[in-house]
Structure formats: C-alpha cells, structure tokens
C-alpha atoms as a PDB file:
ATOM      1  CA  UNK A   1     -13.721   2.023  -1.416  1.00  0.00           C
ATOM      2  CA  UNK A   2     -16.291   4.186  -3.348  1.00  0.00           C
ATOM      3  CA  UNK A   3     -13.847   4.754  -6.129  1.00  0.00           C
ATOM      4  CA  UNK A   4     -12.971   0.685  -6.482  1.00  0.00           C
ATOM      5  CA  UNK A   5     -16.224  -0.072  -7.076  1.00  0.00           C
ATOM      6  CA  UNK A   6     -16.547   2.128 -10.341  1.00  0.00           C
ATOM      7  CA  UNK A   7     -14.076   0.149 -11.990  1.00  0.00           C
ATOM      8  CA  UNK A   8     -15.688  -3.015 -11.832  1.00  0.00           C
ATOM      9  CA  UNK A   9     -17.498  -4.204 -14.866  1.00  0.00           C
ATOM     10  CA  UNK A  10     -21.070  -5.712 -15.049  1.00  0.00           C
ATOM     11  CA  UNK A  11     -20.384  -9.515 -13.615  1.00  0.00           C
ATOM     12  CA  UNK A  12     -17.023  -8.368 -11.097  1.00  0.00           C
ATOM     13  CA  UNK A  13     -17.329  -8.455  -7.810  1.00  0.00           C
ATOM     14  CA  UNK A  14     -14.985  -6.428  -5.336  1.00  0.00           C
ATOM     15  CA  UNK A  15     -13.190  -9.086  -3.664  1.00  0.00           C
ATOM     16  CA  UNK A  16     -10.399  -6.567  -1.430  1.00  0.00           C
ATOM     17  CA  UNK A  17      -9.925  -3.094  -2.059  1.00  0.00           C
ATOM     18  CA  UNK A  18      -6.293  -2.290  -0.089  1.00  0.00           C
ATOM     19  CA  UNK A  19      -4.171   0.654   0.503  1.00  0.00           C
ATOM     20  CA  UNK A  20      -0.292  -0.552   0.584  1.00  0.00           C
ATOM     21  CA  UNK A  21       0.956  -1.239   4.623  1.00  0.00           C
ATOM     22  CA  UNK A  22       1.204   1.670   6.488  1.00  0.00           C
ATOM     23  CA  UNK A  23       4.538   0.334   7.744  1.00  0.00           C
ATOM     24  CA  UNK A  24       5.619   2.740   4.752  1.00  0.00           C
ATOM     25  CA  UNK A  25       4.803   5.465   7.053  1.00  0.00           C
ATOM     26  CA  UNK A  26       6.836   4.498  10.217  1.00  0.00           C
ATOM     27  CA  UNK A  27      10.190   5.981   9.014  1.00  0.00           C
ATOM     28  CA  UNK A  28       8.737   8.913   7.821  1.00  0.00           C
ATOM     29  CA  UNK A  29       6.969   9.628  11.092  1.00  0.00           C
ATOM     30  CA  UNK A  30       9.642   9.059  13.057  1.00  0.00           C
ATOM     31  CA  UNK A  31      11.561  11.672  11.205  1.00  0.00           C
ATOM     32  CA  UNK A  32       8.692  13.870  11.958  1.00  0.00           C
ATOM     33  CA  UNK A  33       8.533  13.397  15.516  1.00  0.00           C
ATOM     34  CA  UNK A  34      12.530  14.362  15.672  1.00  0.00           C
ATOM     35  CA  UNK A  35      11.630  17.097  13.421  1.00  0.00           C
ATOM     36  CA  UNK A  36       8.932  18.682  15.847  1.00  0.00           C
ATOM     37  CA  UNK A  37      10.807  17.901  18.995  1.00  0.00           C
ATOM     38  CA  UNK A  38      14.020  19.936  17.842  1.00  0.00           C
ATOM     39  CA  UNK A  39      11.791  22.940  17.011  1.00  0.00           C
ATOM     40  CA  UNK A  40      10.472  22.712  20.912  1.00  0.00           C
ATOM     41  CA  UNK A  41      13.812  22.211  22.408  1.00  0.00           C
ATOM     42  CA  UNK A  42      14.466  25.254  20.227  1.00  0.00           C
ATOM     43  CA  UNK A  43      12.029  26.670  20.545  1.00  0.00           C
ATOM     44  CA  UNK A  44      12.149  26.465  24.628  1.00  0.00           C
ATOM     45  CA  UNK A  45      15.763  27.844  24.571  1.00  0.00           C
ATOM     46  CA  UNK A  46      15.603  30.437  22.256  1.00  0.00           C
ATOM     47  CA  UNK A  47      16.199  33.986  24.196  1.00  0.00           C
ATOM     48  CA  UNK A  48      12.846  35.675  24.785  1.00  0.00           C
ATOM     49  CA  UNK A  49      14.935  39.189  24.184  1.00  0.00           C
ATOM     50  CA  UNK A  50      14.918  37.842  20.411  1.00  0.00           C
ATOM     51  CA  UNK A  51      11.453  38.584  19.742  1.00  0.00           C
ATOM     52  CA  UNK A  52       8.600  36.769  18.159  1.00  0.00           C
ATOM     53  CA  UNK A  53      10.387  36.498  14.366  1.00  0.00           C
ATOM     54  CA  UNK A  54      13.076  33.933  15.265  1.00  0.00           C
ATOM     55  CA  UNK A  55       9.820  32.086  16.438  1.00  0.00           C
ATOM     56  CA  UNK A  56       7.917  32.377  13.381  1.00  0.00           C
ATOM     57  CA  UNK A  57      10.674  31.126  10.918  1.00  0.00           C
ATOM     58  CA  UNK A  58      11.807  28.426  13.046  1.00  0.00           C
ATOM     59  CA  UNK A  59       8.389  27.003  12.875  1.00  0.00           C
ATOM     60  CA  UNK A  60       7.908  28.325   9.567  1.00  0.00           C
ATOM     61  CA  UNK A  61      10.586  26.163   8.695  1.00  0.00           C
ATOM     62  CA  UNK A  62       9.413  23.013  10.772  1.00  0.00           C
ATOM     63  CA  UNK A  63       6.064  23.353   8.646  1.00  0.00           C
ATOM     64  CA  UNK A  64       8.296  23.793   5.346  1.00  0.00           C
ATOM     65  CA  UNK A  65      10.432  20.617   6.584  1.00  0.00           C
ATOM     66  CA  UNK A  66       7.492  18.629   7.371  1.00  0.00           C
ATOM     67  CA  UNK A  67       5.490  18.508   4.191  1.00  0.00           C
ATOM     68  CA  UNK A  68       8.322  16.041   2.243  1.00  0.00           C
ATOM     69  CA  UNK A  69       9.144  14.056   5.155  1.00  0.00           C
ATOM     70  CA  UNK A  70       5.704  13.397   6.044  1.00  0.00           C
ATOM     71  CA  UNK A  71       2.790  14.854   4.165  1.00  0.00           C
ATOM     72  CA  UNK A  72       4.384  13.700   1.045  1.00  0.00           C
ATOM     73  CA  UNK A  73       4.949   9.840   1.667  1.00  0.00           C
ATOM     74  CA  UNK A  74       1.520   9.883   3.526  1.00  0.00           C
ATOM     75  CA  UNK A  75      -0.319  11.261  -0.035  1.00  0.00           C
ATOM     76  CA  UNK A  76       2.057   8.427  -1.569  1.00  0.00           C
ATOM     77  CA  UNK A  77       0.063   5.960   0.500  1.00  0.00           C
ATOM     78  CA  UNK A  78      -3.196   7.056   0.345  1.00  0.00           C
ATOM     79  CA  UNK A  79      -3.001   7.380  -3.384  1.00  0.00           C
ATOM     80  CA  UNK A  80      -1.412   3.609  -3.493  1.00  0.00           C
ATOM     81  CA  UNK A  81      -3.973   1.259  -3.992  1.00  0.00           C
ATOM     82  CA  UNK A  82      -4.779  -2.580  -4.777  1.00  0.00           C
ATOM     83  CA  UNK A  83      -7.849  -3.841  -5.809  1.00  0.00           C
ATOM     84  CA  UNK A  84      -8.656  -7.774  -6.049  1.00  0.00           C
ATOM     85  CA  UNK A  85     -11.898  -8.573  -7.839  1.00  0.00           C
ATOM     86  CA  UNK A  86     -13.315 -11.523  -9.310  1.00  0.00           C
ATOM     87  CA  UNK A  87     -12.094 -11.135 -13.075  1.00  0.00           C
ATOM     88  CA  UNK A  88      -8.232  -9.401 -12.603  1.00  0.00           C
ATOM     89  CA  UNK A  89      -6.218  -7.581  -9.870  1.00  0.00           C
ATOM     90  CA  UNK A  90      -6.271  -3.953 -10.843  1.00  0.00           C
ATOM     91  CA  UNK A  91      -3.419  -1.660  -9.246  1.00  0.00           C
ATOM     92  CA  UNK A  92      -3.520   2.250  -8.917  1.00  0.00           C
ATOM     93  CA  UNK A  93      -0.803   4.955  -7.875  1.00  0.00           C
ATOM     94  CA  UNK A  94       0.640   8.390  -8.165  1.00  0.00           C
ATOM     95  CA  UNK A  95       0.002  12.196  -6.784  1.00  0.00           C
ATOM     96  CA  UNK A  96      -0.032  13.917 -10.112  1.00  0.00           C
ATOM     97  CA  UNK A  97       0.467  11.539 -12.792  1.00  0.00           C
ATOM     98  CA  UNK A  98      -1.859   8.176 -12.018  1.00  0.00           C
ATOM     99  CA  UNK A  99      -0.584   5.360 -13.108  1.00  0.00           C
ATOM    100  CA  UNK A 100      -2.320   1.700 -12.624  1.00  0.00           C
ATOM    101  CA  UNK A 101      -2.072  -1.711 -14.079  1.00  0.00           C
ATOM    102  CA  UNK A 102      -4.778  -3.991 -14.684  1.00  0.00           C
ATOM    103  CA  UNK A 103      -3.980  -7.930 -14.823  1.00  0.00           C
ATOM    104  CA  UNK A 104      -6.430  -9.717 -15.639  1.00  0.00           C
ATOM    105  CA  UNK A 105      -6.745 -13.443 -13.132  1.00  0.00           C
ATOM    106  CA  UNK A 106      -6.753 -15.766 -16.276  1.00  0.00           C
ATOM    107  CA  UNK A 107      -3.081 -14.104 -17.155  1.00  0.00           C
ATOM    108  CA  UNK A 108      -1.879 -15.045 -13.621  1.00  0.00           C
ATOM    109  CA  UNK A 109       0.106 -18.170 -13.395  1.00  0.00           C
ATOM    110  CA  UNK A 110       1.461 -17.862 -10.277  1.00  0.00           C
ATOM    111  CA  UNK A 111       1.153 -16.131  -6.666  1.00  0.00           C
ATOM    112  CA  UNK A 112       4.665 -15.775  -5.302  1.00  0.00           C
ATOM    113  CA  UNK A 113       4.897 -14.361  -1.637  1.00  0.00           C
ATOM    114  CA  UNK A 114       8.038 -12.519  -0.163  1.00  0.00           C
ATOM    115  CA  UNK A 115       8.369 -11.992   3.648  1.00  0.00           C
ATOM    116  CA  UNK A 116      11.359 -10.608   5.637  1.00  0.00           C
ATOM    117  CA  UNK A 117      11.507 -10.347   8.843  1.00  0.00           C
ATOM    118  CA  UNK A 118       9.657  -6.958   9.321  1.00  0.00           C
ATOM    119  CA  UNK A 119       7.346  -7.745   6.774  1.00  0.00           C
ATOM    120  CA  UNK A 120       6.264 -10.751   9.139  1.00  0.00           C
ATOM    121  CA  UNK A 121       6.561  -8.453  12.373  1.00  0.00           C
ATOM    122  CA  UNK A 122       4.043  -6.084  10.565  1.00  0.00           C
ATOM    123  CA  UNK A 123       1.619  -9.157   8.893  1.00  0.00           C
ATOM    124  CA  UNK A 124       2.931  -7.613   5.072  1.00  0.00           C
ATOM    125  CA  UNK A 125       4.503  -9.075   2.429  1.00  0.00           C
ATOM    126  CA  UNK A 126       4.968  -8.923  -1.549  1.00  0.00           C
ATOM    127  CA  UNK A 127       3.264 -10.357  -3.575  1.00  0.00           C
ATOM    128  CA  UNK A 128       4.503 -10.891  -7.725  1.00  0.00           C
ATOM    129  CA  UNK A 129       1.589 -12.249  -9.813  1.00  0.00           C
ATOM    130  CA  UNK A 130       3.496 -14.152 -12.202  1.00  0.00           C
ATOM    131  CA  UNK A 131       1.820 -13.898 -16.084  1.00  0.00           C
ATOM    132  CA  UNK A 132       2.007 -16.386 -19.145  1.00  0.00           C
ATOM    133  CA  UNK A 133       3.227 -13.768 -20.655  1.00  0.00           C
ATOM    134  CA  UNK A 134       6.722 -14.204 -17.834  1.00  0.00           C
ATOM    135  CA  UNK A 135       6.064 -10.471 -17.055  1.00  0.00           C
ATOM    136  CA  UNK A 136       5.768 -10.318 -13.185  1.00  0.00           C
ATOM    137  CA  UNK A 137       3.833  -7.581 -11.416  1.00  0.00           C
ATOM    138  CA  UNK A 138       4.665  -7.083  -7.872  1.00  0.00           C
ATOM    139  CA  UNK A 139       2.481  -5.828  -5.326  1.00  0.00           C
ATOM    140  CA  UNK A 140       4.550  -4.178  -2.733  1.00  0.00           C
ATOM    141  CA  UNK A 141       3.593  -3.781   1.032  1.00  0.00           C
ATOM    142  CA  UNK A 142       0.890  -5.637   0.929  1.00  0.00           C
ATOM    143  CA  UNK A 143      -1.461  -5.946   4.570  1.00  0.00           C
ATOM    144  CA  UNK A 144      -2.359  -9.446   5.004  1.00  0.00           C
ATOM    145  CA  UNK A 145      -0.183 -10.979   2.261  1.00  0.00           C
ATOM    146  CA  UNK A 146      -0.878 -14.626   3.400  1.00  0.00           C
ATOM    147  CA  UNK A 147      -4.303 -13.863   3.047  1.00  0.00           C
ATOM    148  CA  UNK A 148      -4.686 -12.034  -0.357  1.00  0.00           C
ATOM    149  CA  UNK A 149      -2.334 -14.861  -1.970  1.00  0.00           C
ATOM    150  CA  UNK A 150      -5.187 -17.240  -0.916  1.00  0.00           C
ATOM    151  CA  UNK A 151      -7.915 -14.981  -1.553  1.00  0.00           C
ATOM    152  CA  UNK A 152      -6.333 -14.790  -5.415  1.00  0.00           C
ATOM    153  CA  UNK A 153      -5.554 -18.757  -5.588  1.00  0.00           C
ATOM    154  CA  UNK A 154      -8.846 -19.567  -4.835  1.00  0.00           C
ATOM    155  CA  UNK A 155     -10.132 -17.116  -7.299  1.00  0.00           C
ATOM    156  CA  UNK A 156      -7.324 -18.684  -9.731  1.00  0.00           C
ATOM    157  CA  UNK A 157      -7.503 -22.654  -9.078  1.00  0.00           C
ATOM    158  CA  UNK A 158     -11.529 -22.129  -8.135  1.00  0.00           C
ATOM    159  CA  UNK A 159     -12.722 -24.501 -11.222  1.00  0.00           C
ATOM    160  CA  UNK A 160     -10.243 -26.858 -10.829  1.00  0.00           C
ATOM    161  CA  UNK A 161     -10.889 -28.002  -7.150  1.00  0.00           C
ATOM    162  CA  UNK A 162     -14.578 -28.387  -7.727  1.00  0.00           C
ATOM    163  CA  UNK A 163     -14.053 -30.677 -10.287  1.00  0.00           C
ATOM    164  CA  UNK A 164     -11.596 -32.755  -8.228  1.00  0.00           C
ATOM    165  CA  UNK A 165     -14.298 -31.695  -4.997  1.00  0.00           C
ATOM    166  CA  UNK A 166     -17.165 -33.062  -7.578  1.00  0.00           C
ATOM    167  CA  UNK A 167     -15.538 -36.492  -8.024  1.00  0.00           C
ATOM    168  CA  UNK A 168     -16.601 -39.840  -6.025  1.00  0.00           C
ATOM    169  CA  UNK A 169     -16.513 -40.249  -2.986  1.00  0.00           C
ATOM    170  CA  UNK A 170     -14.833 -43.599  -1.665  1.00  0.00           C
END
C-alpha cells in the first residue's frame, strides 16, 4: 500500500488500495498442481538404472513449465492494482510496460456492477465507471465489488444527500 499512497495529491485521501481477486489465480494453480504431480508420478516410475540426468531434465522441465502457468499470471496479479481515493479512481498494471488510468470521481456518472455466478461464489464482481465523456472503464475482478460500488457512490452522490439529509425535519 506504500506505493498508493505516493500518488495521492495534497487534500486525497486513500480510500481502498486493491489488488484484482485472486480467483485469477485458481486456474492457473490448478494447472500447477497437475503439473508437479505428473513429474512425481514420473518421477516415482522412472527406472533407477537410468541415472540421475533423466531426473534433472524432467524437473528441469517442470521448473521451465511452471514459470508461464504460474509465476507469470501470479506477477500479472500482483502488478494489477486499483486504487479508490477521495478525488478519482486511479488503476495500475503491467510486468514490463506499466500502464494505468486515472479517472477522476467528478467524470464518473455511473457505477455499474456485473456478477456471474462465480463472481458471487468468490464475493467479486466488475465494476465499469461510466464517464460524461460515455467512455467506460471497467475494473475487472474486483474483491468486494458490492462494497467498492458503495464506497465510490458515496464518494460520488456525498454532497447531494447532505443537502437532502440537511433539510427539515417533519
């Protein structure tokens, strides 16, 4: 959360700092797990008259194999990020090449939330910050999407309620 924080002017305040779900990773760790238990069953049945080099590429190979199915989509997620604050929603991504979008909350019209059915078992969901400008940005995987919609309509409608809040009482 360090690294949020330094992109937050004078008068922002870090609302939610979020990595995307870590659902993302379920697939790709299952894979994994197939991945390592082949190279055991392999590895168990492989002839000891072989010798120790048939050992050291098979595994040689299960490290090669596991750094795109999972080392890869893990960096992907850990260098995903989402970042709520008081003045804009600021997204950041990418290994090599960072890319990241900063909208700022008085552009956002609308807070649209899209849940399947694993998105609900998981508590995710995607979010698409509709603009004035009709140019959406959507916020994939995000943990706690019922919460974070709130958390950015308050933020959005905040002036509006306390003036209808401020008004008589009967």
């Amino acid at each position: 959360m360090a690294s949020s924080k330094t992109l937050l002017s004078r008068d922002e305040v870090l609302v939610r700092h979020m990595h995307t779900h870590p659902k993302v990773l379920l697939w790709p760790g299952l894979l994994e797990v197939v991945i390592l238990a082949g190279a055991v069953v392999l590895t168990v049945w492989m002839p000891v008259s072989w010798g120790s080099v048939p050992y050291i590429i098979l595994w040689a190979v299960t490290l090669i194999a596991s750094v795109p199915v999972l080392f890869l989509p893990w960096l992907r997620w850990m260098t995903t990020t989402y970042t709520v604050t008081s003045m804009r929603v600021v997204t950041r991504s990418g290994i090599l090449r960072r890319t990241g979008h900063d909208l700022p909350m008085s552009r956002i019209s609308d807070v649209q939330l899209d849940r399947d059915v694993v998105d609900r078992l998981f508590g995710c969901g995607t979010l698409t910050l509709q603009t004035s400008a009709n140019d959406p940005l959507p916020l994939y995987d995000v943990p706690n999407a019922e919460m974070v919609q709130v958390e950015i309509a308050d933020h959005l409608f905040h002036d509006g309620r306390d003036a209808v809040d401020a008004g008589p009482r009967g």
